[in-house]
PDB file of N, CA and C in Angstrom:
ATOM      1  N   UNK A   1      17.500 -15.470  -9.827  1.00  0.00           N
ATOM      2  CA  UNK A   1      16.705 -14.398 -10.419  1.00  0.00           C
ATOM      3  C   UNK A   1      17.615 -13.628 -11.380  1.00  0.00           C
ATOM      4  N   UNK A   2      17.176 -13.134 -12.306  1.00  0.00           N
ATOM      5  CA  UNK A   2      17.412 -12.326 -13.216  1.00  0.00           C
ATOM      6  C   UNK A   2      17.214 -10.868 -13.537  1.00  0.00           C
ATOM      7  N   UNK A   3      18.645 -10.460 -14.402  1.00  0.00           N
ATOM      8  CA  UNK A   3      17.921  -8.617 -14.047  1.00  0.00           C
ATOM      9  C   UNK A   3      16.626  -8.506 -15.019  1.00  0.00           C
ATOM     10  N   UNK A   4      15.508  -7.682 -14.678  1.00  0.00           N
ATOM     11  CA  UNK A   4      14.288  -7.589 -15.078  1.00  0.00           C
ATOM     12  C   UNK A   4      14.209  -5.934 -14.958  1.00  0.00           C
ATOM     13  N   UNK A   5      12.819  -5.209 -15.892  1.00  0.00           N
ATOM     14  CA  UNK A   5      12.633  -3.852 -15.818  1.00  0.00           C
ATOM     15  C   UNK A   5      13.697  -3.185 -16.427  1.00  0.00           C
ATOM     16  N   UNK A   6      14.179  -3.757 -17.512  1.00  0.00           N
ATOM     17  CA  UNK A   6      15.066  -3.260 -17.789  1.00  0.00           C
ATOM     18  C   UNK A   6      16.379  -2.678 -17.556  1.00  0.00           C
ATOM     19  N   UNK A   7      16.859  -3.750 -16.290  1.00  0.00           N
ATOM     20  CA  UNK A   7      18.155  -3.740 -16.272  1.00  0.00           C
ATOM     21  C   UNK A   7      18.955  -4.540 -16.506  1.00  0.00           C
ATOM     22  N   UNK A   8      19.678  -4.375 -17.710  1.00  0.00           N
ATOM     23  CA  UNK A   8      20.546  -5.297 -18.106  1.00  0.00           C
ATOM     24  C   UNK A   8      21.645  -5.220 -17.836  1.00  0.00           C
ATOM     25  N   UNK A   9      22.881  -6.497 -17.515  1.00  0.00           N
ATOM     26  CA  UNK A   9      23.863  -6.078 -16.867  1.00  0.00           C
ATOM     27  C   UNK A   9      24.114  -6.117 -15.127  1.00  0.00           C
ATOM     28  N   UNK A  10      22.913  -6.270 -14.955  1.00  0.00           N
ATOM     29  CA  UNK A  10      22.844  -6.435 -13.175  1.00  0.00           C
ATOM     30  C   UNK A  10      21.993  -8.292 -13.040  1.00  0.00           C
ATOM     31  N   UNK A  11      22.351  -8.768 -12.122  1.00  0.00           N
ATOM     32  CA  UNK A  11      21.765  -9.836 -11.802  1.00  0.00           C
ATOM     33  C   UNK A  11      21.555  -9.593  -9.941  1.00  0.00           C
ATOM     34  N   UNK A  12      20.236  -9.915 -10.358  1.00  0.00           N
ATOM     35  CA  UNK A  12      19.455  -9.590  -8.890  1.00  0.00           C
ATOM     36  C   UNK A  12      19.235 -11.013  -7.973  1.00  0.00           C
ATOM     37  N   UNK A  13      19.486 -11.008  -6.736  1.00  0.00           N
ATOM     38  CA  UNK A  13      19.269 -12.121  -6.116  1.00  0.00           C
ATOM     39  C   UNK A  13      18.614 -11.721  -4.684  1.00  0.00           C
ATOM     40  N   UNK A  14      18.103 -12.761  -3.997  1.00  0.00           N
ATOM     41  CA  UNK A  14      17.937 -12.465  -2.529  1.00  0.00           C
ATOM     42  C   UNK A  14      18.607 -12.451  -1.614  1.00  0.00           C
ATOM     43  N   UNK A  15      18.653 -11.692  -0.800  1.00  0.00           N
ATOM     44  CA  UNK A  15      19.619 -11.638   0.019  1.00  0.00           C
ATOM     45  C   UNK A  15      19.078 -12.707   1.724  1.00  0.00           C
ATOM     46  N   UNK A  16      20.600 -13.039   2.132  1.00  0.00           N
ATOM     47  CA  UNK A  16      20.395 -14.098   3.164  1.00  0.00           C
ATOM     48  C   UNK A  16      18.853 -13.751   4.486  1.00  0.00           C
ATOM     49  N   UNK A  17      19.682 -12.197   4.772  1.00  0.00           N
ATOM     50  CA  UNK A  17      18.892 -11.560   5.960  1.00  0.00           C
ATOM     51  C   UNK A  17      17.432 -11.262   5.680  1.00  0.00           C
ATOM     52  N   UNK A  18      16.762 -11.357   4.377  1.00  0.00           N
ATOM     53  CA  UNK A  18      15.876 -10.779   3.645  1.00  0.00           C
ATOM     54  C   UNK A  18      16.258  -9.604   2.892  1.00  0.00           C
ATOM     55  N   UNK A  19      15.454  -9.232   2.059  1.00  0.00           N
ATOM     56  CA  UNK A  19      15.747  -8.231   1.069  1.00  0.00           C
ATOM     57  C   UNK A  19      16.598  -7.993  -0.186  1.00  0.00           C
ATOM     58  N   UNK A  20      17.031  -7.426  -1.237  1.00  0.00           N
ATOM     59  CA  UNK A  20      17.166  -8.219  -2.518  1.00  0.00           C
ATOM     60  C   UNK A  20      18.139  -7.188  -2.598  1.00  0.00           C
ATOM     61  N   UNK A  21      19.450  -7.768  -3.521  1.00  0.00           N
ATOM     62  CA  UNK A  21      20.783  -7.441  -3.943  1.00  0.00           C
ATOM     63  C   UNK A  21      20.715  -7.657  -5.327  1.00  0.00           C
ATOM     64  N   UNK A  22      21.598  -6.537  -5.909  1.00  0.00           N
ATOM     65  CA  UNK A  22      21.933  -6.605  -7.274  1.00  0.00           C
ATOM     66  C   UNK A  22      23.269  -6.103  -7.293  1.00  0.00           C
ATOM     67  N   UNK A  23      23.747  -7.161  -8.734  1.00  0.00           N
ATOM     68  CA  UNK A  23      25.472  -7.451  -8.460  1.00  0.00           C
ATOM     69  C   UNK A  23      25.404  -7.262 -10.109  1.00  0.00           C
ATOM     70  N   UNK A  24      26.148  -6.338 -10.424  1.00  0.00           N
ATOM     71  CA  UNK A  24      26.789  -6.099 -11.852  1.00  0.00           C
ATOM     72  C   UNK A  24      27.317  -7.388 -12.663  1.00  0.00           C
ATOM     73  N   UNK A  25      27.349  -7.715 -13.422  1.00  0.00           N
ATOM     74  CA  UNK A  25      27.829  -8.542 -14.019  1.00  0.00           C
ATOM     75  C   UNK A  25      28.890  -8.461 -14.731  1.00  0.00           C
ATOM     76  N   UNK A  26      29.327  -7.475 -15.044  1.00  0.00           N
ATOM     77  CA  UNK A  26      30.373  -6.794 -15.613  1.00  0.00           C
ATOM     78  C   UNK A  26      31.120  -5.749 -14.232  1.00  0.00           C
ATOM     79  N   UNK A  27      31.913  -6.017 -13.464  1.00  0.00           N
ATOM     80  CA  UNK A  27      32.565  -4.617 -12.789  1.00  0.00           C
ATOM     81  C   UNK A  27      32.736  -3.440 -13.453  1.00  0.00           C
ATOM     82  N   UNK A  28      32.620  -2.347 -12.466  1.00  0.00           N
ATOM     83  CA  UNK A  28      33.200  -1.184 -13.148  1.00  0.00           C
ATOM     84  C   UNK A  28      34.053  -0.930 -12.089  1.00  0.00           C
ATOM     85  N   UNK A  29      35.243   0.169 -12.861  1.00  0.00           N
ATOM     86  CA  UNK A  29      36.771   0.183 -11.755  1.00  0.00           C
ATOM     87  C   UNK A  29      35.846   1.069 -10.564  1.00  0.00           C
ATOM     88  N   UNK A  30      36.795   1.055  -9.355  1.00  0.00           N
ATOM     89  CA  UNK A  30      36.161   1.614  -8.236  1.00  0.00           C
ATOM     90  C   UNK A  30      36.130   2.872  -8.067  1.00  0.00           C
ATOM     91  N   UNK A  31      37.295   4.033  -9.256  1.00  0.00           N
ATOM     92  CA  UNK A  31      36.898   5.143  -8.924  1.00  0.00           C
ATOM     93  C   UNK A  31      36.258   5.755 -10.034  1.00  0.00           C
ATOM     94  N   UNK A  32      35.049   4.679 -10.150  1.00  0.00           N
ATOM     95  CA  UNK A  32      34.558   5.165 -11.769  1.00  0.00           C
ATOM     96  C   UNK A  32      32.615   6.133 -11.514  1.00  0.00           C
ATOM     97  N   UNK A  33      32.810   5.855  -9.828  1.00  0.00           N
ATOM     98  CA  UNK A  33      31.341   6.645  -9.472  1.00  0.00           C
ATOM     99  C   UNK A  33      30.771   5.851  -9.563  1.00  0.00           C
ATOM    100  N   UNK A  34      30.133   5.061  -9.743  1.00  0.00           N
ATOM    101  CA  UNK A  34      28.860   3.737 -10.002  1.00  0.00           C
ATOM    102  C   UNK A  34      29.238   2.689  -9.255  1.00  0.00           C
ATOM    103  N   UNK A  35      28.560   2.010  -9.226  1.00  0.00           N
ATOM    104  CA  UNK A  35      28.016   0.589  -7.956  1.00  0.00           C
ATOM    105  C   UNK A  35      28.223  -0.391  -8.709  1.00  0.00           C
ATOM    106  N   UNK A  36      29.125  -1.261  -7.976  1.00  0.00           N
ATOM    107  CA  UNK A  36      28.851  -2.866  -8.440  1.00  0.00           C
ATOM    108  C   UNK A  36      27.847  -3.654  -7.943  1.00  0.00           C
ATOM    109  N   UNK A  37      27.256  -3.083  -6.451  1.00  0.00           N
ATOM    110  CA  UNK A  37      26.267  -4.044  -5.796  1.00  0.00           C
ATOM    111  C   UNK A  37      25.671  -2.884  -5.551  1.00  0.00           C
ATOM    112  N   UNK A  38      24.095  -2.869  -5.295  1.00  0.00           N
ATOM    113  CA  UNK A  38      22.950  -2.521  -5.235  1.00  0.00           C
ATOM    114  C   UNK A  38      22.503  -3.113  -4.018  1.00  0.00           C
ATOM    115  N   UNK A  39      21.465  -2.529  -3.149  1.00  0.00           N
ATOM    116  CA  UNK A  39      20.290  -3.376  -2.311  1.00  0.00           C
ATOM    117  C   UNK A  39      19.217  -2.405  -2.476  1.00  0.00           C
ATOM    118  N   UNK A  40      18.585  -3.408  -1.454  1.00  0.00           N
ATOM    119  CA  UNK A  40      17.258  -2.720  -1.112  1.00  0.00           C
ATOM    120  C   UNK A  40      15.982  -3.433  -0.195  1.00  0.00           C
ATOM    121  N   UNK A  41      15.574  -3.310   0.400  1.00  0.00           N
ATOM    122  CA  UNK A  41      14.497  -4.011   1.285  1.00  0.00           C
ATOM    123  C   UNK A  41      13.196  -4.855   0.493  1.00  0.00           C
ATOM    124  N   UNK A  42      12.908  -3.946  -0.471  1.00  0.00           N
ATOM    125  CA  UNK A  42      11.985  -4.729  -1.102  1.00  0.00           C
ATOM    126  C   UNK A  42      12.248  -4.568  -2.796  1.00  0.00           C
ATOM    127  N   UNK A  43      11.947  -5.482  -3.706  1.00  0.00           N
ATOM    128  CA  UNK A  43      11.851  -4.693  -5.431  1.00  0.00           C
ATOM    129  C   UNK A  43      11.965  -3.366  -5.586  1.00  0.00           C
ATOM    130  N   UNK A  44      10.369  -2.672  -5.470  1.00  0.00           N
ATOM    131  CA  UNK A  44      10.268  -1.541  -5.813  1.00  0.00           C
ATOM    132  C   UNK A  44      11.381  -1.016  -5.406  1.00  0.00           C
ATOM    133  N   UNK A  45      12.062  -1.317  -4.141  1.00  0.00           N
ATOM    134  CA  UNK A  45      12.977  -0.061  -3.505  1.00  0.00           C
ATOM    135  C   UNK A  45      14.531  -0.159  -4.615  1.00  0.00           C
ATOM    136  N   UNK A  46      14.851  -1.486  -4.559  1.00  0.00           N
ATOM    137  CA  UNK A  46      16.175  -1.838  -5.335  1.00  0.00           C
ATOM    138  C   UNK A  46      16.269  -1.545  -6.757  1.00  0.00           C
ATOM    139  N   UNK A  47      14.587  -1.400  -7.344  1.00  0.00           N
ATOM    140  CA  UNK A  47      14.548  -0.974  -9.032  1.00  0.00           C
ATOM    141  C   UNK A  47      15.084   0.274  -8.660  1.00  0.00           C
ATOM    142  N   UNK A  48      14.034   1.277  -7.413  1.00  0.00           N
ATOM    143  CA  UNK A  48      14.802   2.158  -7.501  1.00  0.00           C
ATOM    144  C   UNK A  48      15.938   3.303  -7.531  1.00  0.00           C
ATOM    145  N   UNK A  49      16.663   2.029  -6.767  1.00  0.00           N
ATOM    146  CA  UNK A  49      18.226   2.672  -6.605  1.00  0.00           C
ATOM    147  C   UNK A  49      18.649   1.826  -8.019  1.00  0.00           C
ATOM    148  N   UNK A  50      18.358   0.944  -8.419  1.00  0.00           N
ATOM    149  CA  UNK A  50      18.788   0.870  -9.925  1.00  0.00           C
ATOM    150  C   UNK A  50      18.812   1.859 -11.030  1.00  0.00           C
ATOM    151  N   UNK A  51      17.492   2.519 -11.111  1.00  0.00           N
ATOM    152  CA  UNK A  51      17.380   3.907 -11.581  1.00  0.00           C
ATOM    153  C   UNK A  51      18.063   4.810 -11.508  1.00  0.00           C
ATOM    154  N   UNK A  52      18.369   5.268 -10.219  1.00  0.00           N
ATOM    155  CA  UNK A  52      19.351   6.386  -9.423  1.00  0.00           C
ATOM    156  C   UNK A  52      20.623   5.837 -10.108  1.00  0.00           C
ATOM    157  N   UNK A  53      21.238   4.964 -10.252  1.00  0.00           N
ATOM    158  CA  UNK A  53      22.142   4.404 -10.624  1.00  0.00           C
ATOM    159  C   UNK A  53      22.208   4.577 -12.689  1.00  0.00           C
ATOM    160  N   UNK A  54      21.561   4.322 -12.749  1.00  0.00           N
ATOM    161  CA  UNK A  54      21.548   4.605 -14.726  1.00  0.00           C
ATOM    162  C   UNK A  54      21.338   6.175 -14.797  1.00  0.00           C
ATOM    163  N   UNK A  55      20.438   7.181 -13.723  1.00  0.00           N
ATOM    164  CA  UNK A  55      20.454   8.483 -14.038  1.00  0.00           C
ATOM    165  C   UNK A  55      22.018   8.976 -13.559  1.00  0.00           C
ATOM    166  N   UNK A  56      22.507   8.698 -12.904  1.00  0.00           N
ATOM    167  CA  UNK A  56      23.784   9.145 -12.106  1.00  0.00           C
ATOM    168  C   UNK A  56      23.990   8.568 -10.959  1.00  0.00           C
ATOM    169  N   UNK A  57      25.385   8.729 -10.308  1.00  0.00           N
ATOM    170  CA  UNK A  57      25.192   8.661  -8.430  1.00  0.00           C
ATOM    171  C   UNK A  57      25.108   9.110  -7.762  1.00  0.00           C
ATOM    172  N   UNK A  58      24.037   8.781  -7.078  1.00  0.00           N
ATOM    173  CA  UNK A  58      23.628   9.235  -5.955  1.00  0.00           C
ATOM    174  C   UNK A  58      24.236   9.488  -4.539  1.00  0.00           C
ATOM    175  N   UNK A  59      24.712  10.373  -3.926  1.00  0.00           N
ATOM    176  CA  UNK A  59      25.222  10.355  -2.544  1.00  0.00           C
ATOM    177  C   UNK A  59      24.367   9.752  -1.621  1.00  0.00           C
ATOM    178  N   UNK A  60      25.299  10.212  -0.434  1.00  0.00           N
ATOM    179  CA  UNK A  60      24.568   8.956   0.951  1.00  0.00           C
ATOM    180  C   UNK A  60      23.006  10.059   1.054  1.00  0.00           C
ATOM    181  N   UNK A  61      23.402  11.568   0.757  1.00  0.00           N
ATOM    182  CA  UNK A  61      22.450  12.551   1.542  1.00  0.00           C
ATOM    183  C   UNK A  61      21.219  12.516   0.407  1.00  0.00           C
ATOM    184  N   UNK A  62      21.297  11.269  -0.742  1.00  0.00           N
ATOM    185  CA  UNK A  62      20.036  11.506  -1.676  1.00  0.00           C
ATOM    186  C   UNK A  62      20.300  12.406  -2.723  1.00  0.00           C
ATOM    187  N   UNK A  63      21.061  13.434  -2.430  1.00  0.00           N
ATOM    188  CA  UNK A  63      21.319  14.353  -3.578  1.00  0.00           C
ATOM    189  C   UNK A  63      22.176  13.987  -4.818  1.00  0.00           C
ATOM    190  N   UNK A  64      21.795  14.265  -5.648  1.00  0.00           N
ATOM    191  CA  UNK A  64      23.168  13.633  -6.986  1.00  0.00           C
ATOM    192  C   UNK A  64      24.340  14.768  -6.412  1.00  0.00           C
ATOM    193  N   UNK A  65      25.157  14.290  -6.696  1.00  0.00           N
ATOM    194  CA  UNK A  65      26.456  14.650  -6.971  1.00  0.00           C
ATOM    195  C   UNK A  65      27.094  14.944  -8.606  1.00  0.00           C
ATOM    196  N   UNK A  66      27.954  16.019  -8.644  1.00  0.00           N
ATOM    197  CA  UNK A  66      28.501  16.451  -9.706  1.00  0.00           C
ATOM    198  C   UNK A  66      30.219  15.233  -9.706  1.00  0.00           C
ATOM    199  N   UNK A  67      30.184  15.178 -10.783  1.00  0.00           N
ATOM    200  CA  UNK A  67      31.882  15.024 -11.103  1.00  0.00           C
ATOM    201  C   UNK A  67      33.051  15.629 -10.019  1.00  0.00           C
ATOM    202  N   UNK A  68      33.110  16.621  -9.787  1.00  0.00           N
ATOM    203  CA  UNK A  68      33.798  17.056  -9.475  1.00  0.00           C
ATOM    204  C   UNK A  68      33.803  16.950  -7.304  1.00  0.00           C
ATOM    205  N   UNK A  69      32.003  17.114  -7.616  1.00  0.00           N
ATOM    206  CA  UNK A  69      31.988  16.725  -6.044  1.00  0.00           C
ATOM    207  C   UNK A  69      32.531  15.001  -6.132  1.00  0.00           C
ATOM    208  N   UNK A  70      32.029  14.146  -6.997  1.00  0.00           N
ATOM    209  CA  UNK A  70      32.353  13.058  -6.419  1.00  0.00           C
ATOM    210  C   UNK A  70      33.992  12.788  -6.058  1.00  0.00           C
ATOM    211  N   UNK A  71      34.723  13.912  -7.304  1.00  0.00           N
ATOM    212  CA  UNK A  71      36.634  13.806  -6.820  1.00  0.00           C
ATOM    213  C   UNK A  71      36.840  13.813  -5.731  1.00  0.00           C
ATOM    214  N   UNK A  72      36.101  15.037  -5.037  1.00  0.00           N
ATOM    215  CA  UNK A  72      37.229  15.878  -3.919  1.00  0.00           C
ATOM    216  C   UNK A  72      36.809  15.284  -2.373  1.00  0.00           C
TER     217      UNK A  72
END
């Protein structure tokens, strides 16, 4: 599978257990705030942490995070 909905740059696949993974195609360094891999239980859910992901990152608690929170 392919990234679709306009994400380019991610390639989406299924995952073994069920439910669908998306893997950057390009890395970004690890203390750069953003995701190399993605999931999600179903599409809709993984577009939408794809989203969350192009608006900013997202913490574990749902809330975006600032720059500065993500440093410290």
């Amino acid at each position: 599978m392919t990234a679709t909905r306009g994400f380019p740059g991610w390639e989406i696949i299924e995952g073994a257990g069920g439910g669908y993974i998306a893997i950057r195609t390009v890395l970004v360094p690890e203390h750069s705030a953003l995701s190399n891999v993605r999931c999600g239980a179903t599409l809709p859910e993984l577009f939408e942490h794809l989203e969350e992901e192009a608006r900013g990152r997202v913490n574990v608690t749902g809330r975006r995070g600032t720059a500065r929170d993500r440093a410290g």
